[in-house]
Protein backbone atom coordinates (compact mmCIF):
# COMPACT_ATOMS: atom_id res chain seq x y z
CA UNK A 1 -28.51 -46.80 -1.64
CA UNK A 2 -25.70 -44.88 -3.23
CA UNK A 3 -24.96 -41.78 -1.14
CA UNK A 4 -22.30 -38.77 -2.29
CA UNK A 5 -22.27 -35.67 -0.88
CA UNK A 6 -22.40 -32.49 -3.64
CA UNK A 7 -21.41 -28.65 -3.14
CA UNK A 8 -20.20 -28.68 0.70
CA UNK A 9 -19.56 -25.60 2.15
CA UNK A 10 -16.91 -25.81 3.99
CA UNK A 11 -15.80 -23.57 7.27
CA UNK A 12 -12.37 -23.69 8.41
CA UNK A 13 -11.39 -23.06 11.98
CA UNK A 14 -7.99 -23.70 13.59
CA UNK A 15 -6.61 -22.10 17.52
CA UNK A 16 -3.96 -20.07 17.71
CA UNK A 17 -1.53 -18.87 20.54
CA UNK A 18 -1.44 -14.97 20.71
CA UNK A 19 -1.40 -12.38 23.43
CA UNK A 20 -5.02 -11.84 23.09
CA UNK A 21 -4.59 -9.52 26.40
CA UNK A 22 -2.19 -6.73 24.46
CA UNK A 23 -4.21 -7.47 21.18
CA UNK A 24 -7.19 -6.09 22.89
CA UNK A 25 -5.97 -3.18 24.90
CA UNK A 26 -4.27 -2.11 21.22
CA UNK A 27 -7.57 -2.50 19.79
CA UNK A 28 -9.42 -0.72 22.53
CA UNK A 29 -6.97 2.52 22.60
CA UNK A 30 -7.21 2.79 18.32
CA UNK A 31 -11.34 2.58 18.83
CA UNK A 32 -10.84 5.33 21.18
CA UNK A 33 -8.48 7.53 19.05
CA UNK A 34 -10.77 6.42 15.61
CA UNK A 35 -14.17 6.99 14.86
CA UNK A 36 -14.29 3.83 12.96
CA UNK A 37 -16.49 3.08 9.88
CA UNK A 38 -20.46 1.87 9.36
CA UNK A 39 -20.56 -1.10 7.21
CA UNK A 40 -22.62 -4.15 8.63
CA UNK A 41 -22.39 -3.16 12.34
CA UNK A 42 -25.18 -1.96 14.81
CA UNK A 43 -23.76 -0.21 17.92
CA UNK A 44 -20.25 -1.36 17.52
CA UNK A 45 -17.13 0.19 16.11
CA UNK A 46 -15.62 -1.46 12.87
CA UNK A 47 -12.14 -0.19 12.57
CA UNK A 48 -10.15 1.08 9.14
CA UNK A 49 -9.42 -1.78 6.75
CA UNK A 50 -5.99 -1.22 6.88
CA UNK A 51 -5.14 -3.19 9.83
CA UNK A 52 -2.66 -5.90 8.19
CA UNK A 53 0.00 -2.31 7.88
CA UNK A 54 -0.13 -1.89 11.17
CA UNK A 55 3.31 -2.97 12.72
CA UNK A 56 1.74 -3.99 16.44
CA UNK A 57 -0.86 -6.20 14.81
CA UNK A 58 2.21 -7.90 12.76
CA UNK A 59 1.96 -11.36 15.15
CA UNK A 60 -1.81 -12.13 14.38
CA UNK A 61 -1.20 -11.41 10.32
CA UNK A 62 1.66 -14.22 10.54
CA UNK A 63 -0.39 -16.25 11.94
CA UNK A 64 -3.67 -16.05 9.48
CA UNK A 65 -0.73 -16.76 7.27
CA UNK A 66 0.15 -19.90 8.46
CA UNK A 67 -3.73 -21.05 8.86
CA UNK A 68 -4.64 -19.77 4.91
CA UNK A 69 -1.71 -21.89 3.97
CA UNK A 70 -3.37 -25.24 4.97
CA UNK A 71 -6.73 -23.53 4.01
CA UNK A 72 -5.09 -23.70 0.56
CA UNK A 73 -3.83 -27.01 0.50
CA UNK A 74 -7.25 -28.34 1.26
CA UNK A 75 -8.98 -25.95 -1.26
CA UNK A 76 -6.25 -27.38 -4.25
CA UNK A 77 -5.28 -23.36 -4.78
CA UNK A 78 -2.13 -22.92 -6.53
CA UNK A 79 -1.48 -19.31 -6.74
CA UNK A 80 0.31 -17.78 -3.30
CA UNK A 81 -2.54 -16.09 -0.98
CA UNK A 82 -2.62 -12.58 -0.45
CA UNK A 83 -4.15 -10.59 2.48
CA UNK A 84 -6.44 -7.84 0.88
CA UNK A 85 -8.14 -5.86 3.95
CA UNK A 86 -8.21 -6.63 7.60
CA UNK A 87 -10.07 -4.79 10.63
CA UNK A 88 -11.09 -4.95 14.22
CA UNK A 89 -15.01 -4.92 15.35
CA UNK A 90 -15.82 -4.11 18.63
CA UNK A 91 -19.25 -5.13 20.00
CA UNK A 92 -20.82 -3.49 22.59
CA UNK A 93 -23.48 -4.88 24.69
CA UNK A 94 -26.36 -4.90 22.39
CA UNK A 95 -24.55 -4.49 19.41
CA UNK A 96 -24.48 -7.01 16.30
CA UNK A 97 -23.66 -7.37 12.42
CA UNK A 98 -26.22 -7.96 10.22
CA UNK A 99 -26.31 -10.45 7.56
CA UNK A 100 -23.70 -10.09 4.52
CA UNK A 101 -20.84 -11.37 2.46
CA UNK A 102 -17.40 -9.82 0.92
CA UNK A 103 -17.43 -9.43 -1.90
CA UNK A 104 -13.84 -9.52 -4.38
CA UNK A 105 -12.73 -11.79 -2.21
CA UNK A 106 -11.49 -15.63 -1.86
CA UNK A 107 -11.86 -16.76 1.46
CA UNK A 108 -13.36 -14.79 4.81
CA UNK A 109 -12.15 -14.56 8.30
CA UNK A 110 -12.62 -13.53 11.65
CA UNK A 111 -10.39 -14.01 14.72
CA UNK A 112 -12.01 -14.08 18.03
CA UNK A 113 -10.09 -11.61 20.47
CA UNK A 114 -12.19 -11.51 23.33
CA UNK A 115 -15.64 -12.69 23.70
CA UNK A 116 -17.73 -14.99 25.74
CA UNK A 117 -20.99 -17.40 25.38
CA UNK A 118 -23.39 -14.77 25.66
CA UNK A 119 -21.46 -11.67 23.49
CA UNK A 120 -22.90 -13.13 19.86
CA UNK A 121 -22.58 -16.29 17.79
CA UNK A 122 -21.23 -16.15 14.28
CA UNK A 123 -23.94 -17.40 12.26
CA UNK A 124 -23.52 -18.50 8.73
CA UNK A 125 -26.65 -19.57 6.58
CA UNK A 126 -27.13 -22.29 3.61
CA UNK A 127 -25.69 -20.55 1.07
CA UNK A 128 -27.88 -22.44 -1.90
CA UNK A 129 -30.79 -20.34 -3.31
CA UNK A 130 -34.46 -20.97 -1.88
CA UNK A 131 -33.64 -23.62 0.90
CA UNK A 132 -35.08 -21.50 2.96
CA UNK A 133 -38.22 -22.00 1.40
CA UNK A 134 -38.69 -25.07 2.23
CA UNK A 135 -38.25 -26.29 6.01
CA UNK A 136 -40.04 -29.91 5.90
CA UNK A 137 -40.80 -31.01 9.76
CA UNK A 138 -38.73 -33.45 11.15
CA UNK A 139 -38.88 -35.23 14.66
CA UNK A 140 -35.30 -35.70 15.27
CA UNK A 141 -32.67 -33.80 15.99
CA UNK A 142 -30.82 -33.14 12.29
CA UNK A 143 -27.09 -33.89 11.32
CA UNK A 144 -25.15 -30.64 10.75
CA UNK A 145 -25.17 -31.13 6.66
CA UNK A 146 -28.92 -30.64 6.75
CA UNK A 147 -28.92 -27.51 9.00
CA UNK A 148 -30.21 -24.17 7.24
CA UNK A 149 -27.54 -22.28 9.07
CA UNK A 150 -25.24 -22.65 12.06
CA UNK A 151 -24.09 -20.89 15.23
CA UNK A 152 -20.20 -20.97 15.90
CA UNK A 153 -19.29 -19.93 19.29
CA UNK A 154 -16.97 -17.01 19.38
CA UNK A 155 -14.08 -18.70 21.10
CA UNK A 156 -11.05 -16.55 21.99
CA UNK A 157 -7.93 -17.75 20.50
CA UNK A 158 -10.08 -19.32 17.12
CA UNK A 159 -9.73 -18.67 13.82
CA UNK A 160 -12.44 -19.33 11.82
CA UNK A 161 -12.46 -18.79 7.53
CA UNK A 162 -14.85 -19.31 4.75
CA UNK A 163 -15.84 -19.02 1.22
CA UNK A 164 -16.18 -15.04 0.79
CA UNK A 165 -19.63 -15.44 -0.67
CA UNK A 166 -21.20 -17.06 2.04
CA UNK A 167 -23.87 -15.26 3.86
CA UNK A 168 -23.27 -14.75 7.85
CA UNK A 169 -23.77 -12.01 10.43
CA UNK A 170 -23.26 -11.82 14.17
CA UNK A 171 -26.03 -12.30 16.65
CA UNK A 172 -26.52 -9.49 19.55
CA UNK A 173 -23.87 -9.36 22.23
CA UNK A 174 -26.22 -10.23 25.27
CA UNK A 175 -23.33 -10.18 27.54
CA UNK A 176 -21.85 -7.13 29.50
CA UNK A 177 -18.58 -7.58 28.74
CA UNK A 178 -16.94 -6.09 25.05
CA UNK A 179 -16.97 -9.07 22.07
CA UNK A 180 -13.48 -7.84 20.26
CA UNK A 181 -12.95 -9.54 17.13
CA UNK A 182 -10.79 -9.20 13.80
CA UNK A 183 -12.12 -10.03 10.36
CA UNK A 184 -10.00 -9.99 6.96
CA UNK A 185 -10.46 -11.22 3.17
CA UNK A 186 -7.62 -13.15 1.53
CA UNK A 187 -7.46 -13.21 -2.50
CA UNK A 188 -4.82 -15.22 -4.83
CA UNK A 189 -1.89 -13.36 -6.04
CA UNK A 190 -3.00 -11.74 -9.23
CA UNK A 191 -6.13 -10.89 -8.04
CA UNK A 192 -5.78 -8.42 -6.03
């Protein structure tokens, strides 16, 4: 049997060394100072999108630099990447993202800050039309490239990107601690 896999989606994640302690106290004291914004969050604070100008967030944009880079390599993209928006979410217990995409974008993000098992997966879902539709049973547990959708673990210290067009949200923070992430959309220069 000839076997060739066709139309992966593929989701990037790489660890990175910050000073997740300071990152999170800075993002704490500009959630207390901002009323934040309402896009796909329930209960939780979603800072501006103007987070990459911020001079005391300057350490984590170098490094999403350095992890698009090989992001690009591995996509083939030949024009230089460009970092369009960036912004912290905080989760409070209870609170979640529901299910969306960005759009005018190239590739998706989201650093995790501070979180633990129980403060909400990142769950991305089969991005091709109508699989959903069709869930055959099965009496074994199934390889990852026949999953409907996965749960990352929000792992402090990870970076994790994908296409912009793929469909994800953030399950409930069932913990009683805060789940402090960052999320951000790169485009290629010329885009933008």
């Amino acid at each position: 049997m000839i076997k060739e896999h066709f139309f992966p989606t593929i989701i990037y994640a790489q660890d990175i060394q910050l000073d997740n302690k300071t990152l999170s106290n800075d993002i704490i004291v500009w959630s207390q100072k901002e009323k934040g914004l309402k896009k796909t969050n329930v209960k939780g604070w979603h800072s501006d999108t103007n987070m990459h100008q911020l001079p005391q967030f300057k350490s984590l944009v170098d490094q999403l630099f350095l992890v698009i880079q090989d992001v690009w390599k591995e996509e083939q993209l030949d024009k230089q990447p460009v970092l369009g928006n960036m912004w912290a979410n905080i989760n409070y217990p209870g609170s979640y993202n529901r299910p969306h995409v960005h759009p005018n974008s190239l590739f998706s993000g989201v650093y995790f800050v501070q979180a633990n098992e129980a403060s909400g997966k990142l769950v991305c879902n089969d991005p091709r039309p109508g699989v959903q539709t069709n869930k055959p049973l099965r009496k074994n547990k199934l390889p990852q490239q026949l999953w409907n959708e996965c749960h990352l673990a929000p792992i402090p210290g990870r970076v994790i990107m994908f296409p912009a067009w793929l469909w994800h949200c953030v399950e409930p923070n069932e913990s009683n601690d805060l789940r402090i992430s960052v999320s951000f959309n790169f485009l290629q220069k010329g885009f933008e």
